[in-house]
Protein backbone atom coordinates (compact mmCIF):
# COMPACT_ATOMS: atom_id res chain seq x y z
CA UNK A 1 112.63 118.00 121.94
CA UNK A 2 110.16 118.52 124.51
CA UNK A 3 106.76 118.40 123.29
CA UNK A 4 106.34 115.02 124.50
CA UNK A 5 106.63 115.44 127.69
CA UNK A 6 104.85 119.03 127.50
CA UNK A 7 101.73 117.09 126.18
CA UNK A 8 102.08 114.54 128.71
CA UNK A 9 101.92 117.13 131.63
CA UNK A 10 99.11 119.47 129.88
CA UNK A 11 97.05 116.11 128.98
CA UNK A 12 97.45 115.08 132.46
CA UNK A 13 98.92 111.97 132.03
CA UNK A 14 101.55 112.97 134.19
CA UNK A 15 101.45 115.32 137.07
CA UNK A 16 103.51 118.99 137.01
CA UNK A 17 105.62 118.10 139.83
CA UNK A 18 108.46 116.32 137.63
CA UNK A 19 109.64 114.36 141.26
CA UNK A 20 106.51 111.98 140.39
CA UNK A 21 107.13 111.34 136.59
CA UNK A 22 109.16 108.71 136.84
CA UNK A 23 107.13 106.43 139.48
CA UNK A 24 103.84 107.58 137.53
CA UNK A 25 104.93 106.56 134.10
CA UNK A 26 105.62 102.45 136.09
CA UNK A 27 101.94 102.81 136.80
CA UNK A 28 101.13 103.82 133.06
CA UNK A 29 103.25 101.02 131.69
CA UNK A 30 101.54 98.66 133.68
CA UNK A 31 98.31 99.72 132.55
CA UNK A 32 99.08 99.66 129.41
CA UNK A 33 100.79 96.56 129.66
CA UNK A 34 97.84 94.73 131.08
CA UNK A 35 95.62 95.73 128.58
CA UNK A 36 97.59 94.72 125.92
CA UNK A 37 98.00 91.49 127.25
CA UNK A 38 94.38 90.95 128.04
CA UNK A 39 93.63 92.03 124.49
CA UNK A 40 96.06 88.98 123.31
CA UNK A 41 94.16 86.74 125.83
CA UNK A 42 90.80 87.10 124.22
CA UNK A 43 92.55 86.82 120.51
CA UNK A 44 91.53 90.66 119.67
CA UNK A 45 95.25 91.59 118.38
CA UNK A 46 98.51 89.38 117.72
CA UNK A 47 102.34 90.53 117.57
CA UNK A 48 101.53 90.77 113.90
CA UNK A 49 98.87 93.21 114.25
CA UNK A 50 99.32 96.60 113.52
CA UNK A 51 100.38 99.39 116.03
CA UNK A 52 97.63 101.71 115.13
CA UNK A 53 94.79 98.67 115.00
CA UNK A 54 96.54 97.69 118.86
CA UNK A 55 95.59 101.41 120.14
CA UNK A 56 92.26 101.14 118.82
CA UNK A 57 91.55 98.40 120.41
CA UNK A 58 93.19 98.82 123.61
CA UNK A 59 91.10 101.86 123.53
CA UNK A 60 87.88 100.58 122.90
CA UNK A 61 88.37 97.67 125.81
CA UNK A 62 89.24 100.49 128.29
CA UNK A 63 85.91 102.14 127.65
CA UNK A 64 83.84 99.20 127.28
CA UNK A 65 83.45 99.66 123.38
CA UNK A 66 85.29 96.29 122.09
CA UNK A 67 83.02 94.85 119.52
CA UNK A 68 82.07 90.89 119.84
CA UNK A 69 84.48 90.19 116.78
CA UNK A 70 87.85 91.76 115.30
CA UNK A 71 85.67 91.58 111.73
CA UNK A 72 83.05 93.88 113.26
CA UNK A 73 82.45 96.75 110.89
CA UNK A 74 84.48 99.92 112.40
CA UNK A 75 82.08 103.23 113.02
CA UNK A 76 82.64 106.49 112.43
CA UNK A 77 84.66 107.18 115.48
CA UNK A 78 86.79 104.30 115.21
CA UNK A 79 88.08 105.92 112.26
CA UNK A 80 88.71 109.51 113.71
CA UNK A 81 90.82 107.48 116.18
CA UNK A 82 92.69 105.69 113.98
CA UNK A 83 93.69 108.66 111.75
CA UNK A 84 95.01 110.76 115.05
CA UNK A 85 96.71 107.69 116.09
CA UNK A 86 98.41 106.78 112.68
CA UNK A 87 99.63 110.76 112.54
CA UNK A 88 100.45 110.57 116.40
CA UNK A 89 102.39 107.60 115.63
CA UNK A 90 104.88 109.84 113.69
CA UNK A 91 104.93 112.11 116.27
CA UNK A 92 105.95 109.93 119.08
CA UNK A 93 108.47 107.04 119.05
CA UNK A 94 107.78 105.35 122.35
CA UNK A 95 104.35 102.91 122.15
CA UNK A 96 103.63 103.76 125.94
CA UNK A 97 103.79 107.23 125.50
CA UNK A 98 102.11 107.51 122.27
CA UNK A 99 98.96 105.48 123.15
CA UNK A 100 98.49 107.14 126.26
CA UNK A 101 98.91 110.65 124.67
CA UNK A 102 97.05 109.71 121.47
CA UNK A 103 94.15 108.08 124.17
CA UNK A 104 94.31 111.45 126.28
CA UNK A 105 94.17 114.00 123.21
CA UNK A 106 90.95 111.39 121.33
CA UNK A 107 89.12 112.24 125.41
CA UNK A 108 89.79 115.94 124.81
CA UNK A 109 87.90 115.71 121.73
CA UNK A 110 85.01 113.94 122.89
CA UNK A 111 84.49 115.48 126.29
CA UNK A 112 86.57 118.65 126.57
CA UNK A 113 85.20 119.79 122.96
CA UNK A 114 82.21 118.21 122.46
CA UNK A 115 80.46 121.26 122.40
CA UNK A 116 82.80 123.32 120.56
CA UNK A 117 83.29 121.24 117.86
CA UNK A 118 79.95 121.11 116.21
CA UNK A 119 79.93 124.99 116.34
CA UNK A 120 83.40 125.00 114.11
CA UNK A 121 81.98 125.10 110.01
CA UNK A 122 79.75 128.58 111.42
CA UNK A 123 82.79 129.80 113.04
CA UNK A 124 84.97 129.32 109.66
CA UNK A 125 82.03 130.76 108.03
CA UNK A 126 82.79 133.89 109.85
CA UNK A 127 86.19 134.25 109.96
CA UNK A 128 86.30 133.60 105.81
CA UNK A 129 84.00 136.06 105.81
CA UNK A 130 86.20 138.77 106.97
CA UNK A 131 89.02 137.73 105.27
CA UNK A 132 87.68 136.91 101.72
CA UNK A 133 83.98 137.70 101.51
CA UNK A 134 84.29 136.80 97.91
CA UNK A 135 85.87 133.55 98.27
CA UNK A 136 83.43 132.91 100.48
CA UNK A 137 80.72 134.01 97.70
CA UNK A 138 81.90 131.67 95.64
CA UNK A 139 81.78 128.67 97.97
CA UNK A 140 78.21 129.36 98.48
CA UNK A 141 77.54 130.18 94.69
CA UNK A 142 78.97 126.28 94.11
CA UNK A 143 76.94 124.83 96.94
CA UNK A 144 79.99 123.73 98.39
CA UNK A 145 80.15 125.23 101.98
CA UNK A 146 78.29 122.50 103.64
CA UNK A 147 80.44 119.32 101.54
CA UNK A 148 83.53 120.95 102.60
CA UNK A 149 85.72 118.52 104.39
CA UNK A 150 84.66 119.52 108.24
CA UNK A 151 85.34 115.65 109.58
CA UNK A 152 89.10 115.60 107.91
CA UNK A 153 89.53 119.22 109.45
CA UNK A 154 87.78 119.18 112.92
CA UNK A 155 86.89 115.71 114.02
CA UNK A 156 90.24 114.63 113.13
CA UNK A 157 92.25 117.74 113.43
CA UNK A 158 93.96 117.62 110.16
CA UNK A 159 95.12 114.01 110.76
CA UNK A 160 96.18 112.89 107.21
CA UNK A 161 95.55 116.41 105.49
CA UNK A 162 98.58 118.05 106.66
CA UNK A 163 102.38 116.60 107.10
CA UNK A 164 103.39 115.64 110.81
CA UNK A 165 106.04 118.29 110.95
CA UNK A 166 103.58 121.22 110.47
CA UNK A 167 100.35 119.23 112.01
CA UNK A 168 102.63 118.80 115.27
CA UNK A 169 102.64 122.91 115.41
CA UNK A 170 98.24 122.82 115.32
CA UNK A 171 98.23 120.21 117.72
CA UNK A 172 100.33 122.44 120.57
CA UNK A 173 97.30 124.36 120.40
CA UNK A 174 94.48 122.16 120.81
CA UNK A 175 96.37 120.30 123.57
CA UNK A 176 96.49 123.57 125.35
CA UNK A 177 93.50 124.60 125.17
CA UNK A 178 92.32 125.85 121.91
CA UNK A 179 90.07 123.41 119.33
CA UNK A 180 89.57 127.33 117.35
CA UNK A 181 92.89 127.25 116.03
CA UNK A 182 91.27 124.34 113.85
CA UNK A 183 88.95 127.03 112.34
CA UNK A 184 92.07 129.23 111.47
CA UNK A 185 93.95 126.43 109.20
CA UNK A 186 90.95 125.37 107.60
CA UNK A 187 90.37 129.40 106.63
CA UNK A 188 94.14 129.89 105.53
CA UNK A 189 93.92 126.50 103.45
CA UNK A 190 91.10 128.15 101.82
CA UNK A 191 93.37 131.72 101.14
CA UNK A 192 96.76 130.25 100.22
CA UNK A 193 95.22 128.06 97.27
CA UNK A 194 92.23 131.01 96.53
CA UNK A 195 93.19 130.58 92.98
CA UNK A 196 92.88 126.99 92.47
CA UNK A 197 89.23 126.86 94.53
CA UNK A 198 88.17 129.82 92.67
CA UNK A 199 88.52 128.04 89.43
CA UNK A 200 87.30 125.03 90.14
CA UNK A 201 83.21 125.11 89.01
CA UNK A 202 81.82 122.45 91.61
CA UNK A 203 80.91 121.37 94.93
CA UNK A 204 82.31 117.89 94.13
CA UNK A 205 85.90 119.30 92.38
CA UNK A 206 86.56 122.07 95.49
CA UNK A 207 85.72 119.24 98.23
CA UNK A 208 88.30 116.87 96.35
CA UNK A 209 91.06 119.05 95.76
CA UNK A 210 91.12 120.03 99.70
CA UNK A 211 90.80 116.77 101.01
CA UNK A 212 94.42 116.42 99.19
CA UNK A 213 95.89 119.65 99.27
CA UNK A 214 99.57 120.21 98.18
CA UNK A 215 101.92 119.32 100.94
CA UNK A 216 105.05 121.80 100.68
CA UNK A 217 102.98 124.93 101.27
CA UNK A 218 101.98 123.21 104.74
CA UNK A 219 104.55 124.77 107.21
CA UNK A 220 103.58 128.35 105.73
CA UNK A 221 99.83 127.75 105.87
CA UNK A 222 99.73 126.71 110.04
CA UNK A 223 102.35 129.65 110.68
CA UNK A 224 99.74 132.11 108.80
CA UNK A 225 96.95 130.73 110.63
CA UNK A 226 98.37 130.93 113.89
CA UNK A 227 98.89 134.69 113.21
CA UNK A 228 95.43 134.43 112.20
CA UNK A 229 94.43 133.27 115.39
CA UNK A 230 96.27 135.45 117.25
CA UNK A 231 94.52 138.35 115.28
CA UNK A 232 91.46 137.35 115.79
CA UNK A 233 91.53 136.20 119.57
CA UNK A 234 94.45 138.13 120.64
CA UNK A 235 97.13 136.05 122.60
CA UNK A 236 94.60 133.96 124.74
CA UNK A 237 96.08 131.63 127.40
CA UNK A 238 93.37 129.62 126.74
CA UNK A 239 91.01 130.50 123.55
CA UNK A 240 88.40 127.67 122.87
């Protein structure tokens, strides 16, 4: 009911003192506002264009990244960006609210994370290590630990691999402070569907099957890997 606003405050897109929401969310609007209308100016985006495509762009003429053409060839980022913004999309009705939050949590990423994020495959290493050295054998025995899906899993935070309801439940914990809790989903993936991985002969066939990973064991999978996390780091405030 709340985690809107909760993201909002810990994202600091608005300030903790809830007296000030209300006149800081005009000055949002009109930001936002005046973006999107400059972006219809220049003939970037239409009313027909798509919400996702009009966050993108908004986002890319805020940081001085807009392209010469709308038929420009996206990059890598662009993508990242528009997968957290597609799931975000689910997440949060109002277009205000879920471009600025979807703008604030893609700057986390990049800035607050940027050197944590690199480090995550060695960290999942680890942790698969203790919980399934064998697994973790067999990974290596099928060449398959360096084509596992890392972008789909850190870069995008599990943006299209997992449903919204459960990927809503990760996301608490990277806007608060922890990108690791990435490494703990990506391990318990791994452990709830050991069987399946462990029969599958090839690099190619493991990388596949966990890029689209059966969705109904989802909600189980983040609540075991938040107790994973919680083994593993204790109960940080903040664990990175």
């Amino acid at each position: 009911m709340y985690r809107a606003l909760v993201w909002k405050v810990l994202l600091g897109i608005l300030p903790p003192h809830h007296e000030s929401h209300a006149q800081v969310m005009v000055y949002r609007k009109d930001q936002y506002s005046d973006v999107l209308h400059a972006l219809k100016v220049i003939r970037f985006i239409s009313d027909a264009t798509p919400q996702v495509e009009v966050s993108l762009r908004m986002y890319q003429l805020e940081y001085g990244r807009l392209p010469r053409s709308p038929s420009f060839p996206r990059e890598p980022e662009d993508e990242v960006f528009l997968a957290i913004a597609k799931a975000m999309e689910e997440m949060v009705e109002d277009n205000v609210d879920c471009y600025w939050i979807i703008r604030c949590f893609v700057n986390q990423l990049n800035n607050k994370y940027r050197d944590y994020l690199p480090q995550l495959p060695k960290a999942f290493e680890q942790y698969l290590s203790l919980e399934d050295s064998r697994l973790l054998s067999h990974l290596r025995t099928c060449s398959a630990v360096s084509r596992l899906p890392y972008d789909l899993w850190f870069r995008r935070c599990f943006a299209g691999c997992l449903p919204e309801s459960s990927l809503q439940r990760v996301w608490d914990k990277v806007v608060s402070g922890s990108c690791k809790i990435l490494v703990f989903v990506a391990v318990e993936i791994l452990l709830t569907f050991k069987i399946k991985v462990m029969a599958l002969n090839s690099a190619e066939k493991i990388t596949r099957f966990l890029e689209n990973i059966p969705q109904d064991s989802s909600d189980a999978i983040v609540s075991k890997a938040i107790d994973l996390w919680h083994k593993h780091c204790g109960t940080p405030v903040h664990s990175a």
